[in-house]
Protein backbone atom coordinates (compact mmCIF):
# COMPACT_ATOMS: atom_id res chain seq x y z
CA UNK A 1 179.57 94.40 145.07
CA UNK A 2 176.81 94.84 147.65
CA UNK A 3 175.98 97.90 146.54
CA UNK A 4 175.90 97.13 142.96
CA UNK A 5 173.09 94.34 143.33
CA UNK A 6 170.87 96.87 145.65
CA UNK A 7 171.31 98.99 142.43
CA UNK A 8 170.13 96.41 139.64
CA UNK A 9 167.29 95.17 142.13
CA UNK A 10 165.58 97.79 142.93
CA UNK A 11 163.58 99.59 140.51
CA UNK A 12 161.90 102.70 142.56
CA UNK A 13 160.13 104.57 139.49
CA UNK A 14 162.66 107.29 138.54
CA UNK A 15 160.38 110.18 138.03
CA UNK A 16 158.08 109.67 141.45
CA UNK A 17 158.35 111.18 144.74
CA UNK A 18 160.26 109.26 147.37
CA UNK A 19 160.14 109.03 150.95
CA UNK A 20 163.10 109.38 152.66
CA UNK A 21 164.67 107.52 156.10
CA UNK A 22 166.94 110.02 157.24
CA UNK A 23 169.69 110.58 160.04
CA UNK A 24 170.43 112.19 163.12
CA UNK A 25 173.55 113.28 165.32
CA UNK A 26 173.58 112.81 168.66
CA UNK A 27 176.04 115.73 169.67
CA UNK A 28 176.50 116.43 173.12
CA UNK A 29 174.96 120.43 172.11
CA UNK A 30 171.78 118.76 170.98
CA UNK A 31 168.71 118.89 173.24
CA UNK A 32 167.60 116.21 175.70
CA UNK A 33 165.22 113.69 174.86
CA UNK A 34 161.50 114.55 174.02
CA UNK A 35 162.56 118.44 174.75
CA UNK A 36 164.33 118.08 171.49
CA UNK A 37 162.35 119.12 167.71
CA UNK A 38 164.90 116.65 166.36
CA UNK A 39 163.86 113.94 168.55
CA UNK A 40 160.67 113.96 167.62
CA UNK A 41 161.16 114.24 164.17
CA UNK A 42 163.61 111.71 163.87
CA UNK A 43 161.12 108.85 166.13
CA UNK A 44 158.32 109.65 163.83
CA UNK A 45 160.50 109.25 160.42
CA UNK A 46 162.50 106.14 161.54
CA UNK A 47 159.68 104.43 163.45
CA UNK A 48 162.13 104.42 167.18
CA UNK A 49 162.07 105.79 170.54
CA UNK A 50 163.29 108.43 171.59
CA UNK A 51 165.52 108.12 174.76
CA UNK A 52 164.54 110.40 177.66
CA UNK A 53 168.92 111.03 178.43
CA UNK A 54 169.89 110.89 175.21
CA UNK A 55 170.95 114.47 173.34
CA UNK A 56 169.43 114.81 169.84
CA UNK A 57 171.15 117.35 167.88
CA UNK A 58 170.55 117.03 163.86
CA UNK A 59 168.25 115.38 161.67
CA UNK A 60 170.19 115.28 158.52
CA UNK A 61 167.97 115.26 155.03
CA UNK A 62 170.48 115.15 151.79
CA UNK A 63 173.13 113.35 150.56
CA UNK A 64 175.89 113.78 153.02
CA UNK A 65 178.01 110.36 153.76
CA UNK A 66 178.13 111.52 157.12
CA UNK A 67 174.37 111.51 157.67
CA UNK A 68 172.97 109.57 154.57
CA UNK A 69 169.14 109.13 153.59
CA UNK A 70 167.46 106.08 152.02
CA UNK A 71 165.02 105.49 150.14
CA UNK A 72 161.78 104.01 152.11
CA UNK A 73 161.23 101.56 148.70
CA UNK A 74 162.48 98.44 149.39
CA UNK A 75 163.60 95.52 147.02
CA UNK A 76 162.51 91.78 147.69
CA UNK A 77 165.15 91.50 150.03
CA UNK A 78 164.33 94.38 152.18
CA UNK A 79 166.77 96.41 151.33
CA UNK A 80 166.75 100.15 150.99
CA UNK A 81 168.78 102.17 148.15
CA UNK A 82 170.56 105.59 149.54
CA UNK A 83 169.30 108.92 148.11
CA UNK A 84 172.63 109.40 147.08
CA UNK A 85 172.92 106.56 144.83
CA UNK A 86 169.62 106.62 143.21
CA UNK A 87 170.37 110.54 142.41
CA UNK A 88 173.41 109.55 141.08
CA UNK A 89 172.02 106.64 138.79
CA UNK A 90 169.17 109.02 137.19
CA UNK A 91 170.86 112.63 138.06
CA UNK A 92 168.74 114.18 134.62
CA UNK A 93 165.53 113.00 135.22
CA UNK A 94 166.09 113.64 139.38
CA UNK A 95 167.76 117.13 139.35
CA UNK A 96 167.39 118.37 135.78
CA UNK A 97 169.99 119.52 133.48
CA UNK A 98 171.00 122.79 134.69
CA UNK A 99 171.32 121.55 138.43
CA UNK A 100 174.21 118.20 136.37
CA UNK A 101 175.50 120.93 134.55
CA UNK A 102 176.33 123.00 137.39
CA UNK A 103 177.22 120.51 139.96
CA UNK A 104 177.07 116.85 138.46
CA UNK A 105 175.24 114.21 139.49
CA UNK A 106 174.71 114.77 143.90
CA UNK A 107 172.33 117.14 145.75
CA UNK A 108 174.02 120.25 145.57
CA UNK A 109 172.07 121.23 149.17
CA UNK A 110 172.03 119.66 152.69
CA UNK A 111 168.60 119.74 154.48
CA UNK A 112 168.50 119.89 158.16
CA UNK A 113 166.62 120.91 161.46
CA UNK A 114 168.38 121.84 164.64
CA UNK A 115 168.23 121.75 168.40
CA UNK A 116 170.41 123.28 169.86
CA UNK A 117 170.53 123.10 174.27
CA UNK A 118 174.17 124.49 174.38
CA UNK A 119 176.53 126.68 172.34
CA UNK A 120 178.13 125.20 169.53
CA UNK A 121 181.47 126.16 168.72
CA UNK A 122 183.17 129.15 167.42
CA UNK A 123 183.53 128.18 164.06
CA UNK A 124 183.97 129.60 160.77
CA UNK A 125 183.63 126.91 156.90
CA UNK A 126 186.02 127.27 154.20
CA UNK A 127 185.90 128.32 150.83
CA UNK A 128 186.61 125.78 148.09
CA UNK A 129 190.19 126.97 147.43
CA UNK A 130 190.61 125.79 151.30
CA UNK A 131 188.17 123.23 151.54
CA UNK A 132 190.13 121.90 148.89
CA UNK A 133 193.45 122.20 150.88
CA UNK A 134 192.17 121.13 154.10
CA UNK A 135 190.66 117.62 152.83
CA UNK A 136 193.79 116.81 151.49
CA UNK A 137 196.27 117.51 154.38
CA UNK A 138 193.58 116.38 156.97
CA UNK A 139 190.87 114.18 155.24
CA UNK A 140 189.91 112.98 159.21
CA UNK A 141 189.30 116.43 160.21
CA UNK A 142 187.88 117.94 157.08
CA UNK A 143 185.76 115.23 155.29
CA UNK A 144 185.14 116.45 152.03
CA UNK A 145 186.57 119.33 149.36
CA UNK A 146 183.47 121.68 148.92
CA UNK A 147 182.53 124.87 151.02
CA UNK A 148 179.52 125.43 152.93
CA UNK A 149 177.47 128.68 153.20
CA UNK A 150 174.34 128.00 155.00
CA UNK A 151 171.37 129.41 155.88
CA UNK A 152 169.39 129.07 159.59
CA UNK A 153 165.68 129.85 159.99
CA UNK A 154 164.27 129.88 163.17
CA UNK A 155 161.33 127.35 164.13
CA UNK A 156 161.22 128.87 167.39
CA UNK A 157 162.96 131.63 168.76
CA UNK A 158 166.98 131.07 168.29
CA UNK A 159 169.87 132.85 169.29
CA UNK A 160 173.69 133.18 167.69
CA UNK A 161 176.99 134.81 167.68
CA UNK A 162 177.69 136.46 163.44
CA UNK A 163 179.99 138.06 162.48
CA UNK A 164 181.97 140.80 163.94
CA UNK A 165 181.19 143.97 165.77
CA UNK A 166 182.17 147.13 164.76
CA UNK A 167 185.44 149.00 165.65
CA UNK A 168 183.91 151.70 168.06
CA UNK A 169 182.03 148.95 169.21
CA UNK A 170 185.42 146.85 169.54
CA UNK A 171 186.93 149.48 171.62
CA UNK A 172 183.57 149.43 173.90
CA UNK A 173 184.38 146.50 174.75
CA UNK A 174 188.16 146.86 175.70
CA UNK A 175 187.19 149.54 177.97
CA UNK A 176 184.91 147.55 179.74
CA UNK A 177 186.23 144.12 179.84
CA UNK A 178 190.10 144.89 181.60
CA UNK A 179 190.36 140.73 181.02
CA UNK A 180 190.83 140.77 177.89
CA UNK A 181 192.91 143.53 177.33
CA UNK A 182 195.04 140.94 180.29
CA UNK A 183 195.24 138.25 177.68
CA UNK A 184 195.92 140.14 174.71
CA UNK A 185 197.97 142.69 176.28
CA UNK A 186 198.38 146.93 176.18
CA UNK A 187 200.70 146.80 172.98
CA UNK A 188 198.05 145.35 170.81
CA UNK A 189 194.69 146.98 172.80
CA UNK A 190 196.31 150.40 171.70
CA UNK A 191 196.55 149.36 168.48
CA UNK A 192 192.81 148.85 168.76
CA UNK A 193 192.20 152.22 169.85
CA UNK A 194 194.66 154.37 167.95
CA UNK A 195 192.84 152.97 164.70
CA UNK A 196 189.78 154.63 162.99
CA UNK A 197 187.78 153.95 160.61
CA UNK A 198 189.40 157.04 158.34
CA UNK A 199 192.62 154.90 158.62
CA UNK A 200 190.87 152.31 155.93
CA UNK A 201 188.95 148.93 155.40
CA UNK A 202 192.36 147.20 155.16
CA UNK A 203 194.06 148.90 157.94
CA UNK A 204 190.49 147.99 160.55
CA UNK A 205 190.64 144.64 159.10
CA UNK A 206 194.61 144.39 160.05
CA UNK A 207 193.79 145.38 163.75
CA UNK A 208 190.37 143.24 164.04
CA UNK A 209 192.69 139.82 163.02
CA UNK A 210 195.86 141.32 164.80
CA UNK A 211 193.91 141.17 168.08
CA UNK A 212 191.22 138.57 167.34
CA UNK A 213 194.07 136.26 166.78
CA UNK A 214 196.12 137.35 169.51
CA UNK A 215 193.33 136.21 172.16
CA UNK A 216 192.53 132.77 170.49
CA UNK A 217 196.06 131.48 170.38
CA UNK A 218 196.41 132.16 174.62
CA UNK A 219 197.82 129.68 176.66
CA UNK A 220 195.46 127.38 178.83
CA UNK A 221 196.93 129.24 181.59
CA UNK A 222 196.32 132.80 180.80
CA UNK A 223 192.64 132.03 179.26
CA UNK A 224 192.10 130.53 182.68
CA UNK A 225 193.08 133.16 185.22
CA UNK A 226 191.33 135.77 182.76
CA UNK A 227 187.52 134.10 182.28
CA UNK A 228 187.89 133.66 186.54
CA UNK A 229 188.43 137.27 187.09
CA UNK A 230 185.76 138.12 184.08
CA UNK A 231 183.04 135.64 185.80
CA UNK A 232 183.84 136.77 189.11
CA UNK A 233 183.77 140.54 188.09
CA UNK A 234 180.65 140.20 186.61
CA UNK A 235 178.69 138.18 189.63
CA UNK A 236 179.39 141.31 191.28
CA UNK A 237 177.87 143.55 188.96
CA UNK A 238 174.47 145.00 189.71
CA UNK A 239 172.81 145.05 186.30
CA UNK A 240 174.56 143.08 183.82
CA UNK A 241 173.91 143.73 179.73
CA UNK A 242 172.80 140.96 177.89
CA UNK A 243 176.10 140.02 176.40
CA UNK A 244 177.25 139.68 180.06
CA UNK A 245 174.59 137.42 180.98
CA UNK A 246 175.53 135.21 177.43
CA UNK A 247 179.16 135.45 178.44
CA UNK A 248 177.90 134.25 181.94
CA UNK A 249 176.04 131.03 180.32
CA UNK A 250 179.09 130.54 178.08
CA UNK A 251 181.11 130.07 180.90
CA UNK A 252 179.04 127.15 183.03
CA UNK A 253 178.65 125.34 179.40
CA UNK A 254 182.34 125.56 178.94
CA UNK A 255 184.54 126.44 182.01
CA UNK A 256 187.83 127.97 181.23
CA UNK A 257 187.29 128.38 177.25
CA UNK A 258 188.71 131.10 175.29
CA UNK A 259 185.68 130.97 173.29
CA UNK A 260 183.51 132.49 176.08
CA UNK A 261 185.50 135.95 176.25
CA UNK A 262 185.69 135.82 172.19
CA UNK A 263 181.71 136.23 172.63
CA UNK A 264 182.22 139.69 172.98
CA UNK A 265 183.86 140.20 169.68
CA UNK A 266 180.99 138.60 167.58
CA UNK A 267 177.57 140.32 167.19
CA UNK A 268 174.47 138.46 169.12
CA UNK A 269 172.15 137.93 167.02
CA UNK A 270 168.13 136.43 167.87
CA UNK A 271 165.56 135.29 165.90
CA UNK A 272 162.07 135.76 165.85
CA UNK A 273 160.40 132.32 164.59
CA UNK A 274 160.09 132.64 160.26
CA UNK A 275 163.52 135.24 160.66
CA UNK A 276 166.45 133.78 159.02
CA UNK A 277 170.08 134.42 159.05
CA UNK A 278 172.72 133.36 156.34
CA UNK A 279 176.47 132.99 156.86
CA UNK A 280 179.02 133.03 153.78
CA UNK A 281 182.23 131.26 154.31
CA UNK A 282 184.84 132.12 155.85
CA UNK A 283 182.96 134.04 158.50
CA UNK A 284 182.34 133.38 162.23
CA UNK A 285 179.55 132.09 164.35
CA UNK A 286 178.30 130.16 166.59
CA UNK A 287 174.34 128.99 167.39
CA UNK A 288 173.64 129.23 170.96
CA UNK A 289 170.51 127.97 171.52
CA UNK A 290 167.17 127.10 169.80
CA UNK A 291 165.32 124.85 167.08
CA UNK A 292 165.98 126.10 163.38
CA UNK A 293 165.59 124.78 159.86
CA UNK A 294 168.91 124.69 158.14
CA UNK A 295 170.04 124.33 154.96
CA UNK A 296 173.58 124.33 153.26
CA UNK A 297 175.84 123.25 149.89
CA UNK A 298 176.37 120.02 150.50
CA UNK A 299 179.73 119.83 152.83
CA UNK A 300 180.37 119.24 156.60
CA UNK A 301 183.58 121.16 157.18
CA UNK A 302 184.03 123.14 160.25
CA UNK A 303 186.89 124.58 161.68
CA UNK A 304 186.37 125.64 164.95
CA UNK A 305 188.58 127.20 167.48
CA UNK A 306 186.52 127.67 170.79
CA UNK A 307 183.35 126.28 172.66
CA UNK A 308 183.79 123.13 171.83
CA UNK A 309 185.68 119.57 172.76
CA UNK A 310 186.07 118.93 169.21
CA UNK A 311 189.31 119.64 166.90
CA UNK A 312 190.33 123.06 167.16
CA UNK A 313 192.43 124.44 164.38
CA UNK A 314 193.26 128.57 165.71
CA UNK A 315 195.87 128.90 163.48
CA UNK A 316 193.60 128.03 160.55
CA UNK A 317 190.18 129.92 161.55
CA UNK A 318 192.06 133.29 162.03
CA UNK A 319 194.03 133.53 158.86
CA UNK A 320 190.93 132.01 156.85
CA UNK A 321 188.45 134.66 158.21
CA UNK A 322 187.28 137.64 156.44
CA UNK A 323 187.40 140.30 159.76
CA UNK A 324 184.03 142.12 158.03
CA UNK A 325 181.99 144.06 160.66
CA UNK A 326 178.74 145.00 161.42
CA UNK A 327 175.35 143.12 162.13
CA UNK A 328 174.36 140.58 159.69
CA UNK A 329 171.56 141.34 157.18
CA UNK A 330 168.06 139.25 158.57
CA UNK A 331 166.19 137.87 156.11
CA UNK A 332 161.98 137.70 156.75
CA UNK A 333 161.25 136.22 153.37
CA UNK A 334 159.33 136.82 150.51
CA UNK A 335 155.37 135.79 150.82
CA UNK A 336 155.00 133.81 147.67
CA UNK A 337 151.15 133.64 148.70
CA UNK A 338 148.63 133.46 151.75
CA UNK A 339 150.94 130.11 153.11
CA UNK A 340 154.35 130.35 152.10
CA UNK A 341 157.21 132.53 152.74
CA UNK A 342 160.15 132.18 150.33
CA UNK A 343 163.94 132.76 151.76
CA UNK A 344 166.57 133.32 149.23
CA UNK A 345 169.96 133.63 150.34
CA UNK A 346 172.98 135.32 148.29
CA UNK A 347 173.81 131.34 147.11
CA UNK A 348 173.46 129.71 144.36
CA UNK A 349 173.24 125.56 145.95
CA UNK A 350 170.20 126.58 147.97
CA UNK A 351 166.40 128.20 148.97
CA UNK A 352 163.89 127.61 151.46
CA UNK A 353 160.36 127.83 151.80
CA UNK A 354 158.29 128.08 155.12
CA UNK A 355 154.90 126.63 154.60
CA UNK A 356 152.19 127.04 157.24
CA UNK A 357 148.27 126.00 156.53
CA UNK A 358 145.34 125.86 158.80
CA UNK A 359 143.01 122.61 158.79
CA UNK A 360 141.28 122.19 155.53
CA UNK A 361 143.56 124.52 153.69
CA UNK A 362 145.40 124.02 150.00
CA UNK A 363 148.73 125.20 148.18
CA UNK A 364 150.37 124.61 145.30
CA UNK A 365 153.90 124.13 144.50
CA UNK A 366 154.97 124.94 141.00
CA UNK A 367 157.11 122.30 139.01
CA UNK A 368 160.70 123.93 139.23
CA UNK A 369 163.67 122.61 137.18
CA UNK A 370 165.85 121.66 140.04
CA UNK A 371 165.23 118.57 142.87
CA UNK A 372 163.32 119.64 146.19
CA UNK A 373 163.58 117.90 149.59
CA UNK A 374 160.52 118.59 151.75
CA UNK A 375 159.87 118.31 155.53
CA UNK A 376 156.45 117.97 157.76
CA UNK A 377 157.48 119.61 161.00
CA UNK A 378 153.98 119.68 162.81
CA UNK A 379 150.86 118.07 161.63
CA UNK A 380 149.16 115.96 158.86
CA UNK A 381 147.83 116.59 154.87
CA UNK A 382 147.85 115.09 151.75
CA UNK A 383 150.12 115.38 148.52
CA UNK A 384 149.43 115.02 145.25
CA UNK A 385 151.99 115.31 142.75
CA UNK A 386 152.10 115.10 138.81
CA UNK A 387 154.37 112.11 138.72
CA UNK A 388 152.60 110.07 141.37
CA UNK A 389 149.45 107.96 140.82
CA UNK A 390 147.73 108.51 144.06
CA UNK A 391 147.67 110.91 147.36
CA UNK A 392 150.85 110.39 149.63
CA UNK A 393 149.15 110.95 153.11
CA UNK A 394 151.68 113.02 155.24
CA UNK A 395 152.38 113.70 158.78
CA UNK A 396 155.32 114.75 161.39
CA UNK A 397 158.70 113.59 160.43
CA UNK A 398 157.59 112.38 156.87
CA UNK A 399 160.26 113.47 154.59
CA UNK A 400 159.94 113.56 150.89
CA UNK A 401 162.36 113.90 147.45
CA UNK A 402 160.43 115.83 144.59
CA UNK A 403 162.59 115.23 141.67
CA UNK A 404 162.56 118.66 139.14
CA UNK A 405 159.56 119.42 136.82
CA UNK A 406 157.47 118.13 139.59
CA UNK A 407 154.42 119.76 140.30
CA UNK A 408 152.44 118.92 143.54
CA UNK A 409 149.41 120.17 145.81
CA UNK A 410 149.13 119.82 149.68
CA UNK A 411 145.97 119.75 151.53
CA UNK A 412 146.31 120.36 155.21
CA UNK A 413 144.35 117.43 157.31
CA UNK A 414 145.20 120.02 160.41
CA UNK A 415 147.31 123.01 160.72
CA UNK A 416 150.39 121.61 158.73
CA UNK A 417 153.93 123.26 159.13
CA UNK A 418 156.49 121.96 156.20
CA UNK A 419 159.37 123.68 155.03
CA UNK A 420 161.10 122.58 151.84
CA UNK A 421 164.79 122.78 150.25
CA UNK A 422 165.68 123.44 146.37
CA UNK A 423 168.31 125.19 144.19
CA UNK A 424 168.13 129.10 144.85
CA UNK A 425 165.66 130.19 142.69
CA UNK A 426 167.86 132.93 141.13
CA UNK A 427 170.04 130.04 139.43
CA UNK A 428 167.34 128.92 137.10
CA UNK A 429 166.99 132.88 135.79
CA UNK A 430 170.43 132.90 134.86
CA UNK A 431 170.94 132.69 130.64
């Protein structure tokens, strides 16, 4: 009932650009306080203050009900209307007919920035045959039914575990790390090694999962006495490789955790600020630390297995995962002019755009037939927009929804960092 007077009340023009009142997550991963890009993006958008002990993880832009934004229009009583339902209420005129057509009447994208102190976990997301499955046998654990490929680009430099190495590489790595060969024993290690890549995509895949699996589902006990003989081992060592020294840091975040000798499976990936990486579903990561821009279909399933306190679910992450190899592909984006850099990942729910202008500078962004979410990250400008009467003075932590056919300018009142969000570009070319 509540909801359905905010609704009839409140009468925020349904063509104009909103600003937005957006969330944040406090995850124990996040960093502290004022060291934290979400912190201070989150004070300046919600008008708080930002507590010195406090962890700030996620700022969440989108539609999400587990990190909803609102719409800073209020009606006579003060109240605010959620993105979600105005989107919902005018879903044409907001997202445009081929966005409804494709994925009815929500933000198909979730916007986010992260800051990350500590590893998150090993974790893979589901594809929508299993998101499907999952949010009906464990709605509490897996909150809604649609996947979620995502995209991170780095605001500073950022660091990750993608995807898995490579067979010779695999077998590296068994001849130098005797604890894990301990944990998943001799039978299945020479399984590892009597395999080549002659032998078949299916067949590598078969040992990559056999043994992958095989170290995940340990017992406490075994994980335990291995990762103290692997940390020990390596304060020994005279010059460690850079894995090591990860493995090392994985093991003071998270004492005793399979996940820190399943590091050396996955491929460790940094970023270079404006570098972004994109992960499909079903395959495994895990951000270790840095502040990136993020961006994802609309979903917040996880299913994680290591590195973290939260709900594991092994037996589910190994059989969903795909067992591909080999580095990930970076992406450095496509310069659409002098200011911004365009990153189009292989999906169809989502682009973004890296924006960067020096004091007294001006860009356009061209009216495009799906919804945008935008996000000041450092500085202050103007907008003007085509469905706006006025300039809509911007600065850190202003957040804004551009519904589609909506053209707008920015001019920078000092050097201005925004990124924005839309439907992949690609979509719209489509007949």
């Amino acid at each position: 009932m509540e909801k359905s007077l905010i609704h009839k009340s409140m009468k925020p023009r349904q063509r104009s650009v909103q600003r937005l009142s957006c969330s944040v997550q406090n995850y124990d991963w996040g960093k502290i306080g004022p060291d934290s890009e979400v912190a201070r993006l989150y004070a300046s958008n919600s008008g708080s203050e930002i507590e010195p002990e406090k962890p700030y993880a996620e700022f969440w832009m989108g539609t999400h009900d587990s990190g909803p934004s609102f719409l800073i229009h209020q009606d006579l009583n003060g109240m605010s209307m959620s993105l979600k339902d105005w989107v919902s209420a005018n879903s044409n005129e907001l997202l445009g007919h081929k966005v409804v057509q494709k994925w009815g009447s929500d933000l198909p994208f979730l916007f986010k920035v992260l800051s990350v102190r500590k590893a998150l976990s090993i974790q893979a997301h589901p594809d929508k045959d299993l998101a499907k499955v999952l949010h009906k046998f464990m709605p509490s654990a897996y909150k809604d039914d649609n996947h979620k490929p995502e995209m991170a680009l780095a605001i500073t430099h950022f660091q990750a575990l993608c995807g898995f190495i490579t067979l010779e590489e695999l077998k590296g790595v068994l001849d130098n790390v005797p604890e894990i060969v301990q944990v998943v024993g001799s039978e299945v290690a020479n399984q590892v090694f009597d395999t080549t890549n002659a032998d078949g995509e299916d067949k590598v895949k078969s040992v990559m999962r056999l043994i992958f699996t095989q170290l995940m589902s340990a017992t406490k006990e075994i994980v335990t006495t291995a990762t103290t003989k692997l940390k020990n081992r390596l304060h020994m060592e005279n010059q460690l490789t850079e894995k090591e020294q990860l493995v090392l840091e994985l093991e003071r975040q998270y004492p005793d955790d399979v996940g820190v000798m399943s590091a050396f499976f996955l491929n460790y990936v940094k970023l270079n600020p404006g570098e972004a990486l994109y992960l499909g579903a079903n395959e495994p990561h895990a951000y270790m630390f840095g502040d990136c821009v993020e961006c994802m279909a609309t979903s917040d399933n996880v299913v994680r297995a290591g590195l973290t306190p939260k709900h594991r679910d092994v037996k589910t992450l190994c059989s969903m995962l795909t067992y591909k190899q080999g580095c990930p592909e970076i992406l450095k984006g496509v310069a659409l002019n002098s200011y911004v850099t365009r990153y189009l990942p292989p999906f169809d729910e989502f682009e973004v755009d890296r924006c960067h202008l020096l004091q007294g500078e001006s860009v356009e962004f061209p009216a495009v037939q799906g919804p945008s979410i935008f996000v000041v990250t450092f500085g202050e400008g103007i907008i003007y927009t085509s469905n706006f009467t006025g300039d809509i003075n911007i600065t850190q932590g202003e957040v804004l929804f551009v519904p589609a056919d909506t053209e707008i300018s920015i001019t920078s009142a000092s050097e201005l960092h925004i990124y924005r969000a839309g439907v992949n570009s690609m979509f719209f070319q489509v007949p």
